[in-house]
C-alpha atoms as a PDB file:
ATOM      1  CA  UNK A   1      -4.278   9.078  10.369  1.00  0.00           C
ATOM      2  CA  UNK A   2      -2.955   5.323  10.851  1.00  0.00           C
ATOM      3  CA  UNK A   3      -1.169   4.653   7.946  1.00  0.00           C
ATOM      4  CA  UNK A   4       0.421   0.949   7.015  1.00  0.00           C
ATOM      5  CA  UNK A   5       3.304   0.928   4.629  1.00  0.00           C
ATOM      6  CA  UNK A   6       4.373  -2.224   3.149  1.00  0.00           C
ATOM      7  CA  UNK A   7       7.371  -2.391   0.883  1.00  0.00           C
ATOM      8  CA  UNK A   8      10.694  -4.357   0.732  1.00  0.00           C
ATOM      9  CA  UNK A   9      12.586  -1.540   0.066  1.00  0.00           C
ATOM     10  CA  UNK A  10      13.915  -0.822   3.455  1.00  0.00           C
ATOM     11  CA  UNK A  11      15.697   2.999   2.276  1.00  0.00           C
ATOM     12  CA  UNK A  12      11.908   3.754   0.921  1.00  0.00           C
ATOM     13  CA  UNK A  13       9.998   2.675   4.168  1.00  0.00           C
ATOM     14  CA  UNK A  14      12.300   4.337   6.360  1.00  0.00           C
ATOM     15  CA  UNK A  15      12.154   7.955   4.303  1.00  0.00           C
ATOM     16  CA  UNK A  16       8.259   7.504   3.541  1.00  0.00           C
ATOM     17  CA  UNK A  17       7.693   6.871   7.492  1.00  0.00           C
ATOM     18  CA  UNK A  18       9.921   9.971   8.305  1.00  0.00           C
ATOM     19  CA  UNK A  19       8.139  12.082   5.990  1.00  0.00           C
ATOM     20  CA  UNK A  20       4.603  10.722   6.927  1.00  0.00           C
ATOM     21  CA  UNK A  21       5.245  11.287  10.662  1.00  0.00           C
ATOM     22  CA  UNK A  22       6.471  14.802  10.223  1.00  0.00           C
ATOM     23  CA  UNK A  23       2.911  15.490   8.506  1.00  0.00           C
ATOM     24  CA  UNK A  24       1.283  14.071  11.783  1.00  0.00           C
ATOM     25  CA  UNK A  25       0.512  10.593  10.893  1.00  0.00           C
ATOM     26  CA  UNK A  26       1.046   7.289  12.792  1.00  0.00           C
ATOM     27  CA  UNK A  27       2.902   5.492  10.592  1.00  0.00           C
ATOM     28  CA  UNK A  28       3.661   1.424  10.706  1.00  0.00           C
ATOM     29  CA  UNK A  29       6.200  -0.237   8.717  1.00  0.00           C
ATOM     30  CA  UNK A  30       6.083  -3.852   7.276  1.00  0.00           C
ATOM     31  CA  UNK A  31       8.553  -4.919   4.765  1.00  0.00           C
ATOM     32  CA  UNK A  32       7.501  -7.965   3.740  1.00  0.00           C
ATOM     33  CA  UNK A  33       3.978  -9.253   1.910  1.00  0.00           C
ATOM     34  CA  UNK A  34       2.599 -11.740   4.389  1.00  0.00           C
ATOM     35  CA  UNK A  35       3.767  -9.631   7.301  1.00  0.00           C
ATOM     36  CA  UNK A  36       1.717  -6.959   6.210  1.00  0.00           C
ATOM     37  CA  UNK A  37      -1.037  -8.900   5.171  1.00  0.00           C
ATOM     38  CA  UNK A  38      -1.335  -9.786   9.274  1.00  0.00           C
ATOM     39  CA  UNK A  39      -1.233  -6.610  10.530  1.00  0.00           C
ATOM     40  CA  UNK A  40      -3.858  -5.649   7.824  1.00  0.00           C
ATOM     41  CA  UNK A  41      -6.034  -8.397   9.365  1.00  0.00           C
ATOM     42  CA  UNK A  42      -5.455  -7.563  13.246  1.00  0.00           C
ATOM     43  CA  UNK A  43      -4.522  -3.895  12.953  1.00  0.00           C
ATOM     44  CA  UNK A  44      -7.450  -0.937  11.682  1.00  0.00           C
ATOM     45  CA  UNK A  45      -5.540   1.386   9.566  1.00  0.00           C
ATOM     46  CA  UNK A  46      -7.132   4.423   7.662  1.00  0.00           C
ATOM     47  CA  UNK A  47      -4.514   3.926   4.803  1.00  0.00           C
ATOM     48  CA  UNK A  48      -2.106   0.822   3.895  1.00  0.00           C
ATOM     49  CA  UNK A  49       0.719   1.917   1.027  1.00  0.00           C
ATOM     50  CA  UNK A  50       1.070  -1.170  -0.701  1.00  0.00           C
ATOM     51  CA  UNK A  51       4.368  -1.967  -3.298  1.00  0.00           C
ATOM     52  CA  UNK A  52       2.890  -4.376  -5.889  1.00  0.00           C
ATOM     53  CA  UNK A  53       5.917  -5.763  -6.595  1.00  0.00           C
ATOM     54  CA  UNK A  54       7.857  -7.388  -3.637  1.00  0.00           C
ATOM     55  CA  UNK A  55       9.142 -10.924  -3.628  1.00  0.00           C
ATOM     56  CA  UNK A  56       8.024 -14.206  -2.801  1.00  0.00           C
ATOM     57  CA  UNK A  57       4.292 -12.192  -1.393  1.00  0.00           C
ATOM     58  CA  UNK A  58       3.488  -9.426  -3.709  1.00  0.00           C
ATOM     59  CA  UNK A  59       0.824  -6.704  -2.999  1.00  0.00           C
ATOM     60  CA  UNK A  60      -1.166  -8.414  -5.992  1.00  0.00           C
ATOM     61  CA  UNK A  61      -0.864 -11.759  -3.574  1.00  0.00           C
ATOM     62  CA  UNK A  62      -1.802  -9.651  -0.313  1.00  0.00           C
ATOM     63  CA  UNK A  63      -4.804  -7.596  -2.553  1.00  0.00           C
ATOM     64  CA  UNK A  64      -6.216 -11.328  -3.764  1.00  0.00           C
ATOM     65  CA  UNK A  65      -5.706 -12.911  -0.116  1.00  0.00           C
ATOM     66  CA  UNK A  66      -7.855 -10.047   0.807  1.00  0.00           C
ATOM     67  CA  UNK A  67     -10.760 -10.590  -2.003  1.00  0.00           C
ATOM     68  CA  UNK A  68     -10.574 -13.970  -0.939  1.00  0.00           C
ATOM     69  CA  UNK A  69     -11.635 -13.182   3.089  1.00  0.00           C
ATOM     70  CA  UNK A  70     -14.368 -11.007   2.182  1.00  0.00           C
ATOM     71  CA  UNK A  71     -12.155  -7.863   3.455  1.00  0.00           C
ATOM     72  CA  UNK A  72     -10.811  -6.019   0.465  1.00  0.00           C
ATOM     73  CA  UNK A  73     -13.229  -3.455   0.805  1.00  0.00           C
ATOM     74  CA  UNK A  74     -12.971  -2.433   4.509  1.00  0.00           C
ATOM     75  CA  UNK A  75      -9.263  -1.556   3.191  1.00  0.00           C
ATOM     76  CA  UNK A  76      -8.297   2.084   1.387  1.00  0.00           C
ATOM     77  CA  UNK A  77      -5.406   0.158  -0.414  1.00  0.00           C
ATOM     78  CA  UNK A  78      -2.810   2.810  -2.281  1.00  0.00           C
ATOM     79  CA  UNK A  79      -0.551   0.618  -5.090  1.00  0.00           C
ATOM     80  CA  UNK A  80       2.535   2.012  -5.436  1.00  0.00           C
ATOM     81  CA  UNK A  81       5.399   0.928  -8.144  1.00  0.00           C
ATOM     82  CA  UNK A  82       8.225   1.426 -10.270  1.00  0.00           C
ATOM     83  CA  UNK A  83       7.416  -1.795 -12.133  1.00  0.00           C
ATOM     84  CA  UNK A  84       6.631  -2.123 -15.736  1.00  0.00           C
ATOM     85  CA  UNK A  85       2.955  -2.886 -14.795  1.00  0.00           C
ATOM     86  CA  UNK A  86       0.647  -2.989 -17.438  1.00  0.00           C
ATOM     87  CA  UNK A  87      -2.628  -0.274 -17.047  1.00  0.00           C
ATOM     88  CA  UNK A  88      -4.861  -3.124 -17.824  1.00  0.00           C
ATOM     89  CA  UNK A  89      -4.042  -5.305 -14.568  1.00  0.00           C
ATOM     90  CA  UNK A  90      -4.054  -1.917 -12.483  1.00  0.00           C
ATOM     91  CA  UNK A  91      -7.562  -1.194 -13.654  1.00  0.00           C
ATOM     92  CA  UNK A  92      -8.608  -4.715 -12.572  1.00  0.00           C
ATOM     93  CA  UNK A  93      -7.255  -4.041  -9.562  1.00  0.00           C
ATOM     94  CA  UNK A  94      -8.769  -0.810  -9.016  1.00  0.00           C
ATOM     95  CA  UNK A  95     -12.208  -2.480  -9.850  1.00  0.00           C
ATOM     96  CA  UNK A  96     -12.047  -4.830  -7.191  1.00  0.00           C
ATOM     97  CA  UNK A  97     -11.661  -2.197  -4.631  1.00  0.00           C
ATOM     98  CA  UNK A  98      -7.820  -0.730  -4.838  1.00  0.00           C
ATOM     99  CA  UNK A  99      -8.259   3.368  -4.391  1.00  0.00           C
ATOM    100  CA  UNK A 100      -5.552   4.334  -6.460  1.00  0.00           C
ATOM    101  CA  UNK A 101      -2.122   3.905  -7.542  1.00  0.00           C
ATOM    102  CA  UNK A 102       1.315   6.157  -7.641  1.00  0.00           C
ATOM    103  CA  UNK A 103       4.215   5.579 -10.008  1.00  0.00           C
ATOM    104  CA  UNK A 104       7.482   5.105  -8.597  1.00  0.00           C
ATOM    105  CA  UNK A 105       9.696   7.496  -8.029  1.00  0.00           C
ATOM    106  CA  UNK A 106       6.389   8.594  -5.763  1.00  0.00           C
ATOM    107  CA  UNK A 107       5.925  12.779  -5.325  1.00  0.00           C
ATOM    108  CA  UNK A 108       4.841  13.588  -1.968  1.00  0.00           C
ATOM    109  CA  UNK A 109       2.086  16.258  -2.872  1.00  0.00           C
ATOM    110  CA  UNK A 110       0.906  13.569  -4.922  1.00  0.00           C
ATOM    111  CA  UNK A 111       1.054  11.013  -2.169  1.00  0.00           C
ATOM    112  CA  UNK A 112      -0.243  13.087   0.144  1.00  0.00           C
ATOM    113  CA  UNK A 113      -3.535  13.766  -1.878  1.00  0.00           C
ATOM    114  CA  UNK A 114      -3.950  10.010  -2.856  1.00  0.00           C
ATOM    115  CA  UNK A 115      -4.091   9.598   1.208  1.00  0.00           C
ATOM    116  CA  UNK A 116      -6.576  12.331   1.936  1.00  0.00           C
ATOM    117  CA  UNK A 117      -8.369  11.642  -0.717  1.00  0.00           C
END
């Protein structure tokens, strides 16, 4: 499975992609908003792992540039955060065509059912 993982956390992108790769996925790092927003428009991925809150581009910014282009759907878009996000704005979220979201610290059974699933 192609997965995209976008997050500014450099220590979490580099573990995630380890771990992802050792369960047999191709796994492509962006860790910054915009950047991944690019590859999400010129790269097919089965799965993007998107951190809501990043600076200066968050994955709310990269979800509504998406909505915006017609191509949120085509996406399976995972949230993932540690913030203090409120349920409310998830569900909206999820109702415009997010598949899910993890809470931060993320457990990897639980990761790696939100992808399969």
């Amino acid at each position: 499975m192609r997965i995209l993982l976008v997050d500014d956390n450099q220590s979490i992108t580099t573990m995630m992609s380890k771990y992802l790769t050792i369960k047999g996925h191709d796994c492509t790092v962006s860790n910054d908003g915009r950047n991944g927003l690019s590859l999400i428009e010129n790269l097919k991925f089965d799965v993007v792992l998107l951190d809501i809150a990043m600076p200066e581009f968050s994955g709310f910014d990269l979800i509504d540039a998406l909505e915006k282009k017609g191509k949120l759907k085509e996406q399976k878009i995972i949230f993932f955060t540690a913030s203090s996000v409120k349920n409310e704005q998830i569900e909206e979220y999820l109702k415009k065509g997010v598949h899910s979201c993890i809470r931060k610290p993320v457990q990897l059974e639980t990761l790696l059912k939100a992808i399969s699933g």
